[in-house]
N, C-alpha and C. Protein backbone atom coordinates (compact mmCIF):
# COMPACT_ATOMS: atom_id res chain seq x y z
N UNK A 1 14.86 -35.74 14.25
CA UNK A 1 15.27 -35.92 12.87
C UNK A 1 15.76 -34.58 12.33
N UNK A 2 16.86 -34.49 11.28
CA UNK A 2 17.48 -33.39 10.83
C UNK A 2 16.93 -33.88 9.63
N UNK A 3 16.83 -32.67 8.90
CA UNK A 3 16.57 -32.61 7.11
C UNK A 3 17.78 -31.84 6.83
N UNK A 4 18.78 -32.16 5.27
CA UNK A 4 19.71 -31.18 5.27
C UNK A 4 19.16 -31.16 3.35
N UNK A 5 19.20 -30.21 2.97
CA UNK A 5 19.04 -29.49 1.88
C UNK A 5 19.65 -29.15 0.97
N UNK A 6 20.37 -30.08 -0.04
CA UNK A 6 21.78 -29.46 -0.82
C UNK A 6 21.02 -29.02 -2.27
N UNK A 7 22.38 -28.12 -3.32
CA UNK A 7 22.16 -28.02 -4.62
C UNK A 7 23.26 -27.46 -5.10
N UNK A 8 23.81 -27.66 -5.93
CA UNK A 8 24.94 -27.54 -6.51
C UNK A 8 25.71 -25.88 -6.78
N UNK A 9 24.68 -25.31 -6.32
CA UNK A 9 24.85 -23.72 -6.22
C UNK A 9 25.11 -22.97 -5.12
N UNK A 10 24.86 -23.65 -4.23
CA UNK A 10 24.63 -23.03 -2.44
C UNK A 10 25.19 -24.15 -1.58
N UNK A 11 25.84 -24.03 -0.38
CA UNK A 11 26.21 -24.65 0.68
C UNK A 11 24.77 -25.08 1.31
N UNK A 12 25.26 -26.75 1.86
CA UNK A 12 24.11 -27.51 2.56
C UNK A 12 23.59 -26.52 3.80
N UNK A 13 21.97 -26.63 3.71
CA UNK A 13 20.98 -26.23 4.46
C UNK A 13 20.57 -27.50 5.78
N UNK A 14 20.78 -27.56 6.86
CA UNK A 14 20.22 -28.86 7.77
C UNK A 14 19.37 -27.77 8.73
N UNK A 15 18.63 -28.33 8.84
CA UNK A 15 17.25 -27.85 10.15
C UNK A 15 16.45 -29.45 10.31
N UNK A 16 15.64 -29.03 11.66
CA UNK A 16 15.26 -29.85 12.45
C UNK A 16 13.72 -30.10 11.67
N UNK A 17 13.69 -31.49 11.85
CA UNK A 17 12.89 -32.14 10.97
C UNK A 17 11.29 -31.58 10.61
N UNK A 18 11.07 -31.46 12.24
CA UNK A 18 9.44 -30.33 11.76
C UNK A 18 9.09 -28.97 10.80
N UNK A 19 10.17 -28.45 11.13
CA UNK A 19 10.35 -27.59 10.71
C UNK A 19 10.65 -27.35 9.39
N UNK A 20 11.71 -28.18 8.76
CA UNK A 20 11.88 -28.73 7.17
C UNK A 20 10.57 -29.16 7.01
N UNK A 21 10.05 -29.95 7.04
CA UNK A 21 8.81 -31.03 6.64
C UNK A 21 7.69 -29.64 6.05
N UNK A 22 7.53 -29.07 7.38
CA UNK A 22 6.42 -27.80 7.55
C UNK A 22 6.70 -26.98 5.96
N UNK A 23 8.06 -26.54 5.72
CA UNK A 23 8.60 -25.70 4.69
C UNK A 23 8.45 -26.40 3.19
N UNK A 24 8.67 -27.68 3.55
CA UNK A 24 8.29 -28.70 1.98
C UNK A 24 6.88 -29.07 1.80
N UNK A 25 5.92 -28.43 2.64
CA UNK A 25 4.70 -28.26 2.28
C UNK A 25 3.94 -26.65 1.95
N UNK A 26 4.66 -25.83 2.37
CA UNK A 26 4.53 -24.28 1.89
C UNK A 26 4.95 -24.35 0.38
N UNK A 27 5.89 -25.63 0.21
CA UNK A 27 6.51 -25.07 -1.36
C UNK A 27 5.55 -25.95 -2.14
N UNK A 28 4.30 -26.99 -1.66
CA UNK A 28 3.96 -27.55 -2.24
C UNK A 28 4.64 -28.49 -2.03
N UNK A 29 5.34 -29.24 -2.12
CA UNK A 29 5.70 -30.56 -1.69
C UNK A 29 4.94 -31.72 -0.55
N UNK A 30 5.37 -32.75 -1.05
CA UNK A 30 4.67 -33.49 -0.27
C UNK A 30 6.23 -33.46 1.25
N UNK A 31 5.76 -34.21 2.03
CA UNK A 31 7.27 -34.01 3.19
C UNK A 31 7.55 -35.48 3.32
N UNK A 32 8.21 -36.07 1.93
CA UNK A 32 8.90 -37.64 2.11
C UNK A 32 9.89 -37.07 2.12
N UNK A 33 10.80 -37.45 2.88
CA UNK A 33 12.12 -37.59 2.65
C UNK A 33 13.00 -38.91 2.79
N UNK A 34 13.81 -38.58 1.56
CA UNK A 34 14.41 -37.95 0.94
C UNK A 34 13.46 -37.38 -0.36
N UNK A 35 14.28 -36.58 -1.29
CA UNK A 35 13.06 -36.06 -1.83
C UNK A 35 14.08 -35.05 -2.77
N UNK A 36 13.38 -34.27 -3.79
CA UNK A 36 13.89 -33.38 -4.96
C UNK A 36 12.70 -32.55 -5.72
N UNK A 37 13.55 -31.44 -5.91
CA UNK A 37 12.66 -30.48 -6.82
C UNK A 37 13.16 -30.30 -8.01
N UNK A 38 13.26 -30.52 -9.26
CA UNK A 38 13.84 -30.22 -10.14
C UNK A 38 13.97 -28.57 -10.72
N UNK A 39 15.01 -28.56 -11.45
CA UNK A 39 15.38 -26.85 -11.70
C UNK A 39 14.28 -26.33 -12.26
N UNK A 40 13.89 -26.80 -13.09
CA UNK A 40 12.39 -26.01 -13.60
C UNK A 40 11.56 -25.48 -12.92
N UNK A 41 11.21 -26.46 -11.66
CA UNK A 41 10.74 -25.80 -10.68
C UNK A 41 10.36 -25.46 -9.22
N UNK A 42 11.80 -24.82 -9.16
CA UNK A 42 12.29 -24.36 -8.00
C UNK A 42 11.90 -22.67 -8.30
N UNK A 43 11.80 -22.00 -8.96
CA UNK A 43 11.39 -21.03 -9.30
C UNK A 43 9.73 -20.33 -8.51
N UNK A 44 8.93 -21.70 -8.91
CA UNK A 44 7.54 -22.09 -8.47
C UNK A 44 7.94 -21.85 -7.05
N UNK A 45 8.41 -23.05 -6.50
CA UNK A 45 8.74 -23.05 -5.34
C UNK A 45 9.15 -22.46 -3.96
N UNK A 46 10.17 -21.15 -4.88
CA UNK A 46 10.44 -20.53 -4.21
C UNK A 46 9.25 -19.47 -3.72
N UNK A 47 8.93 -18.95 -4.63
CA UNK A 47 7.22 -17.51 -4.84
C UNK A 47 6.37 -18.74 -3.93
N UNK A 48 5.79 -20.10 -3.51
CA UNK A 48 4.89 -20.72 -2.95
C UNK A 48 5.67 -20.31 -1.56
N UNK A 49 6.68 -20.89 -1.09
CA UNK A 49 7.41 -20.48 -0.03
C UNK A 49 7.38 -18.79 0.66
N UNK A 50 7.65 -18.15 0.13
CA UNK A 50 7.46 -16.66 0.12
C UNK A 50 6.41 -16.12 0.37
N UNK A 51 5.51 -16.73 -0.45
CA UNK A 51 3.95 -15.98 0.05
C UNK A 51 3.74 -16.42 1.44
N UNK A 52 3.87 -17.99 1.48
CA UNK A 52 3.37 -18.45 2.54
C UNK A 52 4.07 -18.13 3.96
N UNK A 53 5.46 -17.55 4.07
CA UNK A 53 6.24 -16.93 5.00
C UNK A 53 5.61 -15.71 5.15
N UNK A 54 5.08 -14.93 4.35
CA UNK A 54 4.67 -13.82 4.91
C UNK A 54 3.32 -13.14 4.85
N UNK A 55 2.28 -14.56 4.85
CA UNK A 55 0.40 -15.19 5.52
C UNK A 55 1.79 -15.61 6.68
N UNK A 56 2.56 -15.95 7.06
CA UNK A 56 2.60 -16.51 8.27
C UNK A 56 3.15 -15.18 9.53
N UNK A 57 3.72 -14.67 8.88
CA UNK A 57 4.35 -13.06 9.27
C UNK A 57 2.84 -12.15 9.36
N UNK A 58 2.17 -12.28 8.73
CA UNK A 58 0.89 -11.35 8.75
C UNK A 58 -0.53 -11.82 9.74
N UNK A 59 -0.09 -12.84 10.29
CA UNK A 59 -0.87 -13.75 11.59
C UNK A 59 -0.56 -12.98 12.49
N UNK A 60 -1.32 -12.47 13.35
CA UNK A 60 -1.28 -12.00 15.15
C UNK A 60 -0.63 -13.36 15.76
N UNK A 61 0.37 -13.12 16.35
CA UNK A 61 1.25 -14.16 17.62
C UNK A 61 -0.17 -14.54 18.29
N UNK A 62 0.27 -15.47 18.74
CA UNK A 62 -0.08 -16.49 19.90
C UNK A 62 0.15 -15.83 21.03
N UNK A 63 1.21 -15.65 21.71
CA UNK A 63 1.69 -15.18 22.78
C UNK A 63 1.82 -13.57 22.82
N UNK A 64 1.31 -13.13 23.46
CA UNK A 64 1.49 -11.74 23.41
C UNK A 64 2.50 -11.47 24.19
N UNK A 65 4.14 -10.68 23.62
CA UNK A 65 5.10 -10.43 24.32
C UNK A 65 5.81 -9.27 25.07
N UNK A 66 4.43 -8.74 25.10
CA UNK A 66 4.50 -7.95 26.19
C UNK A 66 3.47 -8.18 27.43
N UNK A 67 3.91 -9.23 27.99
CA UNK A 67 3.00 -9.88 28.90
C UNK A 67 3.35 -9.33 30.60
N UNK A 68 4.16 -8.52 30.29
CA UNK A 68 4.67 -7.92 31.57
C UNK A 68 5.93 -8.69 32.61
N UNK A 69 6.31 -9.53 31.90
CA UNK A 69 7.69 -10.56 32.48
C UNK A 69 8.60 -9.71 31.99
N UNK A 70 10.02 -10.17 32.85
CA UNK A 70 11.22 -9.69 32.50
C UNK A 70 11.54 -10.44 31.35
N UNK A 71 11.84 -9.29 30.01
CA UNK A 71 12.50 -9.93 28.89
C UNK A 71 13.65 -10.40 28.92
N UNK A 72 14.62 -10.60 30.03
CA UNK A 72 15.49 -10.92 29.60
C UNK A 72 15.90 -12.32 30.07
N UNK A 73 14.92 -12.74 30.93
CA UNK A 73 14.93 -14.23 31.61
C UNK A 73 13.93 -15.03 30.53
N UNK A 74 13.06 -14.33 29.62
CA UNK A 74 12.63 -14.92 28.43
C UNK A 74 13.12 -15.41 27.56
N UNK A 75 12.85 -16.62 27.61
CA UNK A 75 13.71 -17.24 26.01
C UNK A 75 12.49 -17.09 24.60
N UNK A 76 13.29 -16.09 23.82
CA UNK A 76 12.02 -15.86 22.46
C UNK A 76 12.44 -16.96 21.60
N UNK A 77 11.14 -17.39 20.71
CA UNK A 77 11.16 -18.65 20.07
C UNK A 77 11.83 -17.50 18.49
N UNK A 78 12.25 -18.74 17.87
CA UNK A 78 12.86 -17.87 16.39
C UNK A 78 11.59 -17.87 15.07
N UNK A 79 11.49 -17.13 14.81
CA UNK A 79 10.44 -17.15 14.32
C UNK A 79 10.53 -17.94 12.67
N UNK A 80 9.60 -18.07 12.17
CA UNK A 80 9.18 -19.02 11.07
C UNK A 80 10.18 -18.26 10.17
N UNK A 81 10.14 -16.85 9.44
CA UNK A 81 10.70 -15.81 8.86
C UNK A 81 12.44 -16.11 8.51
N UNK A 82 12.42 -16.59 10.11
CA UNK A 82 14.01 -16.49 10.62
C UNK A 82 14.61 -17.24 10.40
N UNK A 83 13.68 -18.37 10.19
CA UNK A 83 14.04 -20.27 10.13
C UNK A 83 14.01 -20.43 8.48
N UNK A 84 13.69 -19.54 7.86
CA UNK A 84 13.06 -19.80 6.24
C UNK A 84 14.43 -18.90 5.05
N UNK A 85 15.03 -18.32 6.10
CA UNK A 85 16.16 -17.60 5.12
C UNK A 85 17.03 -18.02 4.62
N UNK A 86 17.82 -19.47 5.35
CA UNK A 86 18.79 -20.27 4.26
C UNK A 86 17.99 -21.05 3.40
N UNK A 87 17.36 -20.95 3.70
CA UNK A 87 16.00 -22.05 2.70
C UNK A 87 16.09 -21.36 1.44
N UNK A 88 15.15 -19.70 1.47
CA UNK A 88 15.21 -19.29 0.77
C UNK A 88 16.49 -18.70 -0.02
N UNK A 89 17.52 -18.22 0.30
CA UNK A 89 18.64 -18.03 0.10
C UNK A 89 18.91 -19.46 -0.92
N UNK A 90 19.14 -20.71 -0.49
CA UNK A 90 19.60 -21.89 -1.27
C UNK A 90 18.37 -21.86 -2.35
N UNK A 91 17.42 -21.50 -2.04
CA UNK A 91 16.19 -21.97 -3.48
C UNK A 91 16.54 -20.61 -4.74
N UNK A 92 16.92 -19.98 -3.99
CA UNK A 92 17.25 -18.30 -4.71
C UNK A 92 18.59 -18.63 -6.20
N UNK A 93 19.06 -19.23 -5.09
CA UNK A 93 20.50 -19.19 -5.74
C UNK A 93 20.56 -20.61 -7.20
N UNK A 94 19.20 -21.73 -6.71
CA UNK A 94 19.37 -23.01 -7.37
C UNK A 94 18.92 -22.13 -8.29
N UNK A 95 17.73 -21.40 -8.03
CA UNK A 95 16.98 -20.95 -9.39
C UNK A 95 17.46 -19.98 -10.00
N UNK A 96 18.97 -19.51 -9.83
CA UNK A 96 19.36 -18.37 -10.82
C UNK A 96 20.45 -19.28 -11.72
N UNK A 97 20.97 -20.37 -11.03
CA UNK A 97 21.79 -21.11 -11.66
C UNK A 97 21.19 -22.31 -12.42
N UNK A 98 19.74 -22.42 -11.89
CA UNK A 98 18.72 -23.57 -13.09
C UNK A 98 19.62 -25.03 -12.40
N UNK A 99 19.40 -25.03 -10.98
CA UNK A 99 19.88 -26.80 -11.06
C UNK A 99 18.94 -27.12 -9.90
N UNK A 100 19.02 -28.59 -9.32
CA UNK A 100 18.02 -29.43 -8.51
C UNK A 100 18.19 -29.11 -7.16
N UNK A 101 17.61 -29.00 -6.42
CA UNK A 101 17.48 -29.16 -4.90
C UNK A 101 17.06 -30.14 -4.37
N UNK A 102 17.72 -31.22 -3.23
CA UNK A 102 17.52 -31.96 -3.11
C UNK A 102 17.42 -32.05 -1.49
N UNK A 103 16.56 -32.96 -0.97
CA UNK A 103 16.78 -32.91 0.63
C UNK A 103 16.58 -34.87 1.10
N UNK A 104 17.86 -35.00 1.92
CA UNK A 104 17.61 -36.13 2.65
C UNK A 104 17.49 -35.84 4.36
């Protein structure tokens, strides 16, 4: 499943469904989709998102990657941080322009 993320301020956001779902519960949201935040508060939303990206940045890895393999036959996973920047970027931009975010 894809989630894609529009708002009248920013170009559509699509990521893979766990991963959306996971992010509409950092902001507080429940993860129905389709689904909306209204402009009032996306503001909220964004600071719930943010903190919670970086309690997730401030966690010790799982995998320790220096495990002594060749890095370059390693495929590194993208991290949560990495996956959360058009997110944040589109919530940034709804909330300077005060309009809805919406995700189907």
């Amino acid at each position: 499943m894809l989630v894609t993320f529009t708002c009248k301020a920013y170009a559509d956001i699509t990521m893979f469904g766990d991963i959306a779902l996971g992010m509409l519960k950092m902001m507080g949201h429940s993860d129905t989709v389709p689904g909306a935040i209204l402009a009032e508060d996306v503001p909220a939303a964004l600071d719930r998102l943010k903190v919670a990206i970086e309690t997730v940045k401030a966690t010790p890895a799982q995998n320790d990657p220096g495990s002594g393999q060749d890095d370059d036959t390693e495929e590194r996973p993208v991290s949560l941080a990495h996956r959360a920047l058009p997110l944040i970027e589109l919530l940034t931009a709804a909330a300077q322009r005060k309009v809805d975010v919406m995700w189907k």
